[in-house]
PDB file of N, CA and C in Angstrom:
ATOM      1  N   UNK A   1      71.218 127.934 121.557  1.00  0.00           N
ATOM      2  CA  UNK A   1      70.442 127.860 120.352  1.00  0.00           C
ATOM      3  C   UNK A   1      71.312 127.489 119.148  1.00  0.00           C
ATOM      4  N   UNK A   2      72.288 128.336 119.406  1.00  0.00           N
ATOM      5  CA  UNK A   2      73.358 127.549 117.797  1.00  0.00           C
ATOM      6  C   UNK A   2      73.773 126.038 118.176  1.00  0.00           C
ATOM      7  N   UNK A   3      74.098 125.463 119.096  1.00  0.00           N
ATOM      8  CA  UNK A   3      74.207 124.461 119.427  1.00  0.00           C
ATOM      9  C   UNK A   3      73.169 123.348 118.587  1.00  0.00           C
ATOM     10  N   UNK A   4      71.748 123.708 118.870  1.00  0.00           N
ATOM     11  CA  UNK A   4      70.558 123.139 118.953  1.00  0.00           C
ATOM     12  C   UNK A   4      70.528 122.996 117.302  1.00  0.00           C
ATOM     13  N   UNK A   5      70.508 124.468 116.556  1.00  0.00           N
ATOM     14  CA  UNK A   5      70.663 124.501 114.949  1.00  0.00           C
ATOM     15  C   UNK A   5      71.863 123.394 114.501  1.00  0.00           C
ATOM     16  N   UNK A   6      72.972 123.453 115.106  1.00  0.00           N
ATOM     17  CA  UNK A   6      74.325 122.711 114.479  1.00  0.00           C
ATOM     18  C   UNK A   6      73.999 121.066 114.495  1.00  0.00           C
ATOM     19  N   UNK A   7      72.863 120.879 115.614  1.00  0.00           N
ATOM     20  CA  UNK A   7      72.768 119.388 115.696  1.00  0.00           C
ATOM     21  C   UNK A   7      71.700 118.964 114.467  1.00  0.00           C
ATOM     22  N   UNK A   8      70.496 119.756 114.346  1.00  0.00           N
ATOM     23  CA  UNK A   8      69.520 119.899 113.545  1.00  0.00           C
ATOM     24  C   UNK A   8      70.296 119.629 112.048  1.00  0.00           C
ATOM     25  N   UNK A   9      71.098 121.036 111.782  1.00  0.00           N
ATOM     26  CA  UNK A   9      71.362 120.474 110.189  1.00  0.00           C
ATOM     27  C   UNK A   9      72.641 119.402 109.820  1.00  0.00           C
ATOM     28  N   UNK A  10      73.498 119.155 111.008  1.00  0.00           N
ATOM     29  CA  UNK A  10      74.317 117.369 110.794  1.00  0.00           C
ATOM     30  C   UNK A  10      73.167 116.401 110.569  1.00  0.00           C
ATOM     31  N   UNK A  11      72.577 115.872 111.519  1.00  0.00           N
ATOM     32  CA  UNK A  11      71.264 115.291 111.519  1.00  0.00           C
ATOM     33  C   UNK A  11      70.425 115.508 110.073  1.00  0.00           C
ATOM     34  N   UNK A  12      70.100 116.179 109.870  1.00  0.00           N
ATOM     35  CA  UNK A  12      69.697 116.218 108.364  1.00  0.00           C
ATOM     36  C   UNK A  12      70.716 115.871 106.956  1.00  0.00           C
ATOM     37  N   UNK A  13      71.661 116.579 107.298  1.00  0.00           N
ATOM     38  CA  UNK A  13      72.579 116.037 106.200  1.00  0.00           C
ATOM     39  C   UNK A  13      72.972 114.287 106.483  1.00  0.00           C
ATOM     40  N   UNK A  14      73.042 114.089 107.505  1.00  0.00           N
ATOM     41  CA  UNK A  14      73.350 112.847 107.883  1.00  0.00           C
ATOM     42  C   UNK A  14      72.220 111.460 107.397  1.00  0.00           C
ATOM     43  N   UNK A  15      70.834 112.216 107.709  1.00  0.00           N
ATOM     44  CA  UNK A  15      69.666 111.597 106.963  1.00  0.00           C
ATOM     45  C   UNK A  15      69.847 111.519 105.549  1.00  0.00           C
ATOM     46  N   UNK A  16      69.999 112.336 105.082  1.00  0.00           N
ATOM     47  CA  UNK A  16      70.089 112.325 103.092  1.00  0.00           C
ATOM     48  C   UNK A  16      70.727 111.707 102.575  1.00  0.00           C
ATOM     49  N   UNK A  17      72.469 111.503 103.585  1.00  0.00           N
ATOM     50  CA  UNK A  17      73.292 110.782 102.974  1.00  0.00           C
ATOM     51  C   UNK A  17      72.691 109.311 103.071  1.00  0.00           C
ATOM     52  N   UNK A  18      72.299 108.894 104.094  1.00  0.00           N
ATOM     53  CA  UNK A  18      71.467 107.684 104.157  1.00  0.00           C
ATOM     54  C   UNK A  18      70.765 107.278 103.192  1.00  0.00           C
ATOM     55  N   UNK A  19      69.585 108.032 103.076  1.00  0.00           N
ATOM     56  CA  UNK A  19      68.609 107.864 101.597  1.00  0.00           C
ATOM     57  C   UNK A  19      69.632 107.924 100.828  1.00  0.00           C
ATOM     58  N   UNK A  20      70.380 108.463 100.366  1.00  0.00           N
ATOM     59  CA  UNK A  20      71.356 108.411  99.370  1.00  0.00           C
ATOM     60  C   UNK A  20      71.975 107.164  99.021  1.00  0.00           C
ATOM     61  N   UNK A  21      72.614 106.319 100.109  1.00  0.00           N
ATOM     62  CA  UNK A  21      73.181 105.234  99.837  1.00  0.00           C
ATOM     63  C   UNK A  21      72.497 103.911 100.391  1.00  0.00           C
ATOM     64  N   UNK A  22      71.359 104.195 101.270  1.00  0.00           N
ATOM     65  CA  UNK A  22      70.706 102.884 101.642  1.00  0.00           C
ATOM     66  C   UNK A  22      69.347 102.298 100.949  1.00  0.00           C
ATOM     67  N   UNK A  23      69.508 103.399  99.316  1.00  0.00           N
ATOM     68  CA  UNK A  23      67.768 103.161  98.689  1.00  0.00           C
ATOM     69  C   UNK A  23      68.127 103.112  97.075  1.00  0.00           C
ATOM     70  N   UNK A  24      67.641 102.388  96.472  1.00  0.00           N
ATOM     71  CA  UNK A  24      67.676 102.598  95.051  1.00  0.00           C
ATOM     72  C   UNK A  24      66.206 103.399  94.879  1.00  0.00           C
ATOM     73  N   UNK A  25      66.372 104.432  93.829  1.00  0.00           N
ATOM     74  CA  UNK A  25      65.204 105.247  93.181  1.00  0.00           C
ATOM     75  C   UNK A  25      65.252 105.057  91.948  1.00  0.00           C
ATOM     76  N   UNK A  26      64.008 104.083  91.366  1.00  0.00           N
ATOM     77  CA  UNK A  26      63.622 104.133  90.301  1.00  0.00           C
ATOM     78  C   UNK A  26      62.645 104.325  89.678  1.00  0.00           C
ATOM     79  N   UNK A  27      62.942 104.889  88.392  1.00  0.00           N
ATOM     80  CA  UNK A  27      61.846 105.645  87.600  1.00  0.00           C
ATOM     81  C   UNK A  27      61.390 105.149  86.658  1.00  0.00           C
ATOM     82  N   UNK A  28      59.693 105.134  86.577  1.00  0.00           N
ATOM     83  CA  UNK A  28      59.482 104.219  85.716  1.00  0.00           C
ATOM     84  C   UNK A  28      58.694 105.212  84.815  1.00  0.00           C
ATOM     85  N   UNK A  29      59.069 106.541  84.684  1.00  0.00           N
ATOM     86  CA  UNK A  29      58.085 107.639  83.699  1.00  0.00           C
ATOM     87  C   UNK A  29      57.365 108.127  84.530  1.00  0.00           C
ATOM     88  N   UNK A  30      56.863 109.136  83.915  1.00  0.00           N
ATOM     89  CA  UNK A  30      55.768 110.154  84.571  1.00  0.00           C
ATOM     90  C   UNK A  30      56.378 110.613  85.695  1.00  0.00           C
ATOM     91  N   UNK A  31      55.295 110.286  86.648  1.00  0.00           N
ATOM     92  CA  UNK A  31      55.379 110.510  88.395  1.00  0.00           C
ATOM     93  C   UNK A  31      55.656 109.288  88.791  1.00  0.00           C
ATOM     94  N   UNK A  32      56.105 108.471  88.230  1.00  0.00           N
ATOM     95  CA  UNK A  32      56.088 107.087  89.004  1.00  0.00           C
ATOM     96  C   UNK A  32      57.712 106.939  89.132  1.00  0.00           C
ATOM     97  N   UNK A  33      58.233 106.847  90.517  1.00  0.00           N
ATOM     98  CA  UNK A  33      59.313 106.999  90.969  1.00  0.00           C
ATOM     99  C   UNK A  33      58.728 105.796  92.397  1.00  0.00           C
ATOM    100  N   UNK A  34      59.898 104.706  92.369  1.00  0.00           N
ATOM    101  CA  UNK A  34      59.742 103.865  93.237  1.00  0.00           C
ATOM    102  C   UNK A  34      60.952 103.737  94.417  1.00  0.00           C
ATOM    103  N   UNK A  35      61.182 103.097  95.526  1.00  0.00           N
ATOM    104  CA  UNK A  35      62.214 103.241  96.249  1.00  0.00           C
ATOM    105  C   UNK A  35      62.824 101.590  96.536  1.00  0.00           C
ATOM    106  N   UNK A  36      64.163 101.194  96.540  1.00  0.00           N
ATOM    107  CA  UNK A  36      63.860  99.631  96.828  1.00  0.00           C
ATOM    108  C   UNK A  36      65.502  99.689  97.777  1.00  0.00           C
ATOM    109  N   UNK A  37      65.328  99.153  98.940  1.00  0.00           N
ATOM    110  CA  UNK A  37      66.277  98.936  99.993  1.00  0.00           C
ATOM    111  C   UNK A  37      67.354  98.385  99.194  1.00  0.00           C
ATOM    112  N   UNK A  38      68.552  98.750  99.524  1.00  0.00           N
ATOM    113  CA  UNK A  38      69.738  98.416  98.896  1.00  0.00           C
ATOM    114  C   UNK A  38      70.111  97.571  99.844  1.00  0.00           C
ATOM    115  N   UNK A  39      71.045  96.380  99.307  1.00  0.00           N
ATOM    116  CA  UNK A  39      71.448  95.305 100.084  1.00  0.00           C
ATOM    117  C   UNK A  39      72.850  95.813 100.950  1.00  0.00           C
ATOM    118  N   UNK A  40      73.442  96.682 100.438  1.00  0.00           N
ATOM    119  CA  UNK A  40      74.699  97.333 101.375  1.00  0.00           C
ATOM    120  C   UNK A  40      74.468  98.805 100.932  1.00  0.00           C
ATOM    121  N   UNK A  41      75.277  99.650 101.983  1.00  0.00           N
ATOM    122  CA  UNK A  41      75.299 101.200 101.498  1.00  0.00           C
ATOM    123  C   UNK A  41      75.961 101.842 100.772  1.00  0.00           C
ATOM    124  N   UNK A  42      75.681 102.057  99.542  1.00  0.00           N
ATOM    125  CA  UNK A  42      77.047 102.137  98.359  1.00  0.00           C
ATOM    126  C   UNK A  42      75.671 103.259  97.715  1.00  0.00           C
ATOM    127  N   UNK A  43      76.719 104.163  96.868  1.00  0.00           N
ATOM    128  CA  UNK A  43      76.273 104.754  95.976  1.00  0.00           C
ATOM    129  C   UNK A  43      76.257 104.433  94.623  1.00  0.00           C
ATOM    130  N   UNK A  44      76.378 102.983  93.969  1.00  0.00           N
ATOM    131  CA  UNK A  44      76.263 102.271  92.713  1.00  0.00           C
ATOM    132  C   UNK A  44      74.476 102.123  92.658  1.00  0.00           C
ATOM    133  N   UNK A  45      74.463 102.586  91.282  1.00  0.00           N
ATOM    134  CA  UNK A  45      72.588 102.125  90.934  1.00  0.00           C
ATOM    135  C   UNK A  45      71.962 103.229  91.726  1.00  0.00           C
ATOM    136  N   UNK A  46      72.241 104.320  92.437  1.00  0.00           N
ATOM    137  CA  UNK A  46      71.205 104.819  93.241  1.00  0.00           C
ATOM    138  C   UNK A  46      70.164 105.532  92.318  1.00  0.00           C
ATOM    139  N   UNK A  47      70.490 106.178  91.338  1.00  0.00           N
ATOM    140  CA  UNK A  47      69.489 106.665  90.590  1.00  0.00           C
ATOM    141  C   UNK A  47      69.263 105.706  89.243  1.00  0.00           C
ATOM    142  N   UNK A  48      67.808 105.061  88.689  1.00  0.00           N
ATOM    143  CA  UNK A  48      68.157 103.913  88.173  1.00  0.00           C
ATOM    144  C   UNK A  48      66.489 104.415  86.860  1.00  0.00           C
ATOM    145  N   UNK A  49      66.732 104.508  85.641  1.00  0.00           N
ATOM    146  CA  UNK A  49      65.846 105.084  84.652  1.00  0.00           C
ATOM    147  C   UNK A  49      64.919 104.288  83.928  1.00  0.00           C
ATOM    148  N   UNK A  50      63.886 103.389  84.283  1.00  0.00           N
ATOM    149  CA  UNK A  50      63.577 102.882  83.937  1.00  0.00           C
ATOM    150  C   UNK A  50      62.445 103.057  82.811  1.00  0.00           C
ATOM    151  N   UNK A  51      62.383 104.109  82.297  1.00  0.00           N
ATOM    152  CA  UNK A  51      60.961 105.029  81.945  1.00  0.00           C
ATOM    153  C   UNK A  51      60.898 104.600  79.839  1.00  0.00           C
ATOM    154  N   UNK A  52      62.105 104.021  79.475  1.00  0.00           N
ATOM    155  CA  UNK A  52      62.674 103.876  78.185  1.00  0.00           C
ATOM    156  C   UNK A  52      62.064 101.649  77.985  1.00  0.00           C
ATOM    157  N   UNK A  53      60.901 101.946  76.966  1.00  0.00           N
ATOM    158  CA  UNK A  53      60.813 100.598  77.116  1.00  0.00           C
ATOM    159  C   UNK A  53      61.593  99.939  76.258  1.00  0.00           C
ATOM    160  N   UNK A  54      62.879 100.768  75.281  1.00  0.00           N
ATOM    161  CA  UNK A  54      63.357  99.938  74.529  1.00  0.00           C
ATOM    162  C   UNK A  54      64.584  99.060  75.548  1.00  0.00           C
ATOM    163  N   UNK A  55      64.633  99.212  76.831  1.00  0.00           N
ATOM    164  CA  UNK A  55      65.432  98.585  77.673  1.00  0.00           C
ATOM    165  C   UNK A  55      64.289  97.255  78.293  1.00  0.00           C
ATOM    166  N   UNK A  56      65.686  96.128  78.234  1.00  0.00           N
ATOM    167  CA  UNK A  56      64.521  94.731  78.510  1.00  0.00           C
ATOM    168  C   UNK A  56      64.940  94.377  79.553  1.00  0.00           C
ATOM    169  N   UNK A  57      63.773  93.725  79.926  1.00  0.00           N
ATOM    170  CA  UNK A  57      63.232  93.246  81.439  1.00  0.00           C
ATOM    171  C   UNK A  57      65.159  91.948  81.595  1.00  0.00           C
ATOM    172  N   UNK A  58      65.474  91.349  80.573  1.00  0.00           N
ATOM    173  CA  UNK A  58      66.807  90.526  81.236  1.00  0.00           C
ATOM    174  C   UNK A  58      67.525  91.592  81.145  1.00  0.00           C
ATOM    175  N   UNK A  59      67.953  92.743  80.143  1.00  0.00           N
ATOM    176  CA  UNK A  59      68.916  93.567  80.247  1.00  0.00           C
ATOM    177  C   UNK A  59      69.030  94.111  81.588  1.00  0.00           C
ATOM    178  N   UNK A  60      68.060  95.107  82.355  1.00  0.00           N
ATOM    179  CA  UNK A  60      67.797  95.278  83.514  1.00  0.00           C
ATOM    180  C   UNK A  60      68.464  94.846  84.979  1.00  0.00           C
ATOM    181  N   UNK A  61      67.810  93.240  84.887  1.00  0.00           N
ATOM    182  CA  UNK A  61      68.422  92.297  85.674  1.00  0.00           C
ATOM    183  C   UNK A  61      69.462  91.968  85.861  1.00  0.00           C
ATOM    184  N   UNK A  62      70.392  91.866  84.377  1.00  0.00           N
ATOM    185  CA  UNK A  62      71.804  91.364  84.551  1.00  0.00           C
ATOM    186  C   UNK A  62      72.911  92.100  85.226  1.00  0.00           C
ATOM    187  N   UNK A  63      71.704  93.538  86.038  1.00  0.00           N
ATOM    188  CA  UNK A  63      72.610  94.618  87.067  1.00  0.00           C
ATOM    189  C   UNK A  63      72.576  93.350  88.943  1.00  0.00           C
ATOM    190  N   UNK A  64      73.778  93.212  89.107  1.00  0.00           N
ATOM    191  CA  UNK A  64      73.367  92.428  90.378  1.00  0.00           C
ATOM    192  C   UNK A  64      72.782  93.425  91.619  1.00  0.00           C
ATOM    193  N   UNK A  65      73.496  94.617  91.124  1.00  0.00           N
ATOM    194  CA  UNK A  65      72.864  95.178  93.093  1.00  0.00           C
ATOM    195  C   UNK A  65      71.248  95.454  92.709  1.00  0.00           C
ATOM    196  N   UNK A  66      70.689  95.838  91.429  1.00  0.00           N
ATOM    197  CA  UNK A  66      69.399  95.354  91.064  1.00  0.00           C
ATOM    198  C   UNK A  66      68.773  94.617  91.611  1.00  0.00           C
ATOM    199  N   UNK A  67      69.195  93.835  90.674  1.00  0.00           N
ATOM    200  CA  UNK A  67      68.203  91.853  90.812  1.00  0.00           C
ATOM    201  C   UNK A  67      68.396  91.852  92.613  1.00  0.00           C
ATOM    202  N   UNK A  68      69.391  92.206  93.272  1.00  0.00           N
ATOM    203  CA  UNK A  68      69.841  91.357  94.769  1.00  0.00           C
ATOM    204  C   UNK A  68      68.913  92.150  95.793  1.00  0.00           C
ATOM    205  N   UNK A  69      68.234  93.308  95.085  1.00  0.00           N
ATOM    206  CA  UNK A  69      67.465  94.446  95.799  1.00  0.00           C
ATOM    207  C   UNK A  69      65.954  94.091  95.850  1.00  0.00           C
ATOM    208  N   UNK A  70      65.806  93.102  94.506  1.00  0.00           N
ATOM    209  CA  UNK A  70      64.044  92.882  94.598  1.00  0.00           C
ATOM    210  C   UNK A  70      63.439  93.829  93.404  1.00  0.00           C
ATOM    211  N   UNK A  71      64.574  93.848  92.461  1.00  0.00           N
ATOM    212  CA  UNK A  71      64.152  94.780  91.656  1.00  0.00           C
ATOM    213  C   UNK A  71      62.788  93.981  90.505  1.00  0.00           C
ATOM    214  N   UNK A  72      63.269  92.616  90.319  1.00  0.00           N
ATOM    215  CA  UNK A  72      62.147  91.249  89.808  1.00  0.00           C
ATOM    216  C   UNK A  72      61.045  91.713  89.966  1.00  0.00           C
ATOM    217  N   UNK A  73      60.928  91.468  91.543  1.00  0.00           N
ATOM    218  CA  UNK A  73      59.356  91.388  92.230  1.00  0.00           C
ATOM    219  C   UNK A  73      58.564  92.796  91.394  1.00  0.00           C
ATOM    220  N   UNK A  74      59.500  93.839  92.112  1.00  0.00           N
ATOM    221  CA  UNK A  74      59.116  95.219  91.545  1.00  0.00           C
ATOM    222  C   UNK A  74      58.310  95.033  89.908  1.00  0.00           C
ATOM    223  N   UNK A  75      59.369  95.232  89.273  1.00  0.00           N
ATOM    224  CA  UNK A  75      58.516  94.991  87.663  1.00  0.00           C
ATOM    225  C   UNK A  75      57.365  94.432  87.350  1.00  0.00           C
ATOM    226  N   UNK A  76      57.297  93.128  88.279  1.00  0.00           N
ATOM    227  CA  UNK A  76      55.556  92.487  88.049  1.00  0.00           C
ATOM    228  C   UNK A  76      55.002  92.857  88.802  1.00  0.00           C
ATOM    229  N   UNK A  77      55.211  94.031  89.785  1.00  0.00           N
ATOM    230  CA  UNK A  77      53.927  94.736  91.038  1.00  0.00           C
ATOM    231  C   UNK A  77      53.518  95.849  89.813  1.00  0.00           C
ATOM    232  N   UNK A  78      54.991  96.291  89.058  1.00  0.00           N
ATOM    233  CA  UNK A  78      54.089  97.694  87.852  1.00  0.00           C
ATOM    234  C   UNK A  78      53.753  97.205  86.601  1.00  0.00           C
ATOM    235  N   UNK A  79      53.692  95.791  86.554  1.00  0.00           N
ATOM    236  CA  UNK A  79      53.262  95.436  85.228  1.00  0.00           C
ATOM    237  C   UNK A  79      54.037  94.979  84.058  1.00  0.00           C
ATOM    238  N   UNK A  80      55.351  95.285  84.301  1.00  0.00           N
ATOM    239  CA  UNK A  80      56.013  95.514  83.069  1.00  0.00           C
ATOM    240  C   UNK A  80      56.222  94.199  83.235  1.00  0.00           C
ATOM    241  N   UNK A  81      56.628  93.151  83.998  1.00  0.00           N
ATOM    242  CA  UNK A  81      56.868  91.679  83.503  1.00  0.00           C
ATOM    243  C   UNK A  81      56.040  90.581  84.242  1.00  0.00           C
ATOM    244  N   UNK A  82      55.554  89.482  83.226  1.00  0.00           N
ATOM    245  CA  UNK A  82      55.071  88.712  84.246  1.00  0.00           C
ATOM    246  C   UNK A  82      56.051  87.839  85.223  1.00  0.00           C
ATOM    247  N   UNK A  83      55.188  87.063  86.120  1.00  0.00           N
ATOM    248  CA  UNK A  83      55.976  86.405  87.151  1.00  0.00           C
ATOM    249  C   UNK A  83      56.632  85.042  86.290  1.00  0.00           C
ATOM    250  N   UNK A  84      55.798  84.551  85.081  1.00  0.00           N
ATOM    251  CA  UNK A  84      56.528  83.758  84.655  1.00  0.00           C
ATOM    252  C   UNK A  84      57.961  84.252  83.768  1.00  0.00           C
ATOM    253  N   UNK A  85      57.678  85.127  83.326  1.00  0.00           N
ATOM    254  CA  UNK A  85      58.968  85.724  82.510  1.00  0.00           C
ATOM    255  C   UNK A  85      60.434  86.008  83.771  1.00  0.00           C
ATOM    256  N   UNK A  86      59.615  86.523  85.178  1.00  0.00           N
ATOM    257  CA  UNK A  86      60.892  86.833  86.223  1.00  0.00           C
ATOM    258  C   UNK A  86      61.223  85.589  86.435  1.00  0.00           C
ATOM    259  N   UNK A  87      60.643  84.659  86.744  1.00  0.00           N
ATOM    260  CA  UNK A  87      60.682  82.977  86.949  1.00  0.00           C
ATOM    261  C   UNK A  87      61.760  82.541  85.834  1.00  0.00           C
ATOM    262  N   UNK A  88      61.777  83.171  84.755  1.00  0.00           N
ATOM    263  CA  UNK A  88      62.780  82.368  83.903  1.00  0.00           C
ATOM    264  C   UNK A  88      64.506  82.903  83.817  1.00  0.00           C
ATOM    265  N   UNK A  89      63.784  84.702  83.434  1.00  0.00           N
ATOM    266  CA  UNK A  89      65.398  84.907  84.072  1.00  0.00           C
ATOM    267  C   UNK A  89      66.220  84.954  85.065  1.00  0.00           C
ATOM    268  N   UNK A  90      65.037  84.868  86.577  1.00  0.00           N
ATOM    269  CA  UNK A  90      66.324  84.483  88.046  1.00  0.00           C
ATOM    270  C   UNK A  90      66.425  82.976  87.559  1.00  0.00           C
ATOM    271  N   UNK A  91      65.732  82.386  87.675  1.00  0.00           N
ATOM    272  CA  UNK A  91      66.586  81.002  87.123  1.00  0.00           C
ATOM    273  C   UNK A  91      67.742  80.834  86.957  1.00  0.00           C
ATOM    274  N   UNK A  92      67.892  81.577  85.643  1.00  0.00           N
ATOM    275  CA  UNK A  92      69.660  81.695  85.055  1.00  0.00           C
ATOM    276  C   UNK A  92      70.768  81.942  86.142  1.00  0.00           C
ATOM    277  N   UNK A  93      70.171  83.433  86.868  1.00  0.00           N
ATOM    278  CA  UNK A  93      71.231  83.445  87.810  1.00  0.00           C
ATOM    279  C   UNK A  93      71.421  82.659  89.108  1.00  0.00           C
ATOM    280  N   UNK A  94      70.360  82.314  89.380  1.00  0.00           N
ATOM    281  CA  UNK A  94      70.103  81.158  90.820  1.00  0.00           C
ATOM    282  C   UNK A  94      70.628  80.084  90.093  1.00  0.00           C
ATOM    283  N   UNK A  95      71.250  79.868  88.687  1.00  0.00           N
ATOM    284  CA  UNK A  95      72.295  78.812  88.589  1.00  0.00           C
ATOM    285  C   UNK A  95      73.532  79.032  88.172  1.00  0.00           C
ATOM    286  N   UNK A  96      73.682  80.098  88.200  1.00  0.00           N
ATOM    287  CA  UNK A  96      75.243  81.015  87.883  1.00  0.00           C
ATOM    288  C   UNK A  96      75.917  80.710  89.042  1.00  0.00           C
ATOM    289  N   UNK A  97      74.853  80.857  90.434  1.00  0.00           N
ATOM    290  CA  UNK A  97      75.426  81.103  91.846  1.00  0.00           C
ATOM    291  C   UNK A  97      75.606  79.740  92.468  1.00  0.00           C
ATOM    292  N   UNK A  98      75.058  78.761  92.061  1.00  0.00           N
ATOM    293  CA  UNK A  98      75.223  77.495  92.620  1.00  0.00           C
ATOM    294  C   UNK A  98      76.633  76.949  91.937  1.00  0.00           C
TER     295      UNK A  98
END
């Protein structure tokens, strides 16, 4: 039985650390807390505050493990930007990278 417990709580701690480094959580106020797959497992950006509208939709972006996560798409699924406004600032960087 201790055996059985010792595997149980590695296994759990082992899960958290995961969520921990394989998810960005962002908050957009209230109860609204979103999750977005991180492109590698790092603990940079994991907790990410989005709930303050004096922060702007390019300020935001110009985070790369952000933008590289789908953080764009995100903003115009909650409203806060349209698709033409995301359309203009990946632009910039889809020509930074070329």
């Amino acid at each position: 039985m201790e055996l059985v417990r010792k595997i149980v709580l590695w296994g759990s701690l082992a899960a958290v650390l995961y969520m921990l480094l394989g998810f960005h959580y962002v908050y957009f106020g209230g109860t609204r807390v979103k999750m977005l797959k991180k492109t590698n497992l790092t603990m940079m950006e994991t907790f990410t505050d989005l709930s303050s509208e004096a922060i702007t939709n390019k300020k935001i972006l110009q985070n790369d493990a952000l933008r590289d996560a789908g953080l764009a798409d995100l903003l115009v699924d909650m409203g806060r930007m349209s698709e033409k406004e995301r359309d203009k600032i990946m632009a910039k960087y889809e020509d930074e990278y070329e």
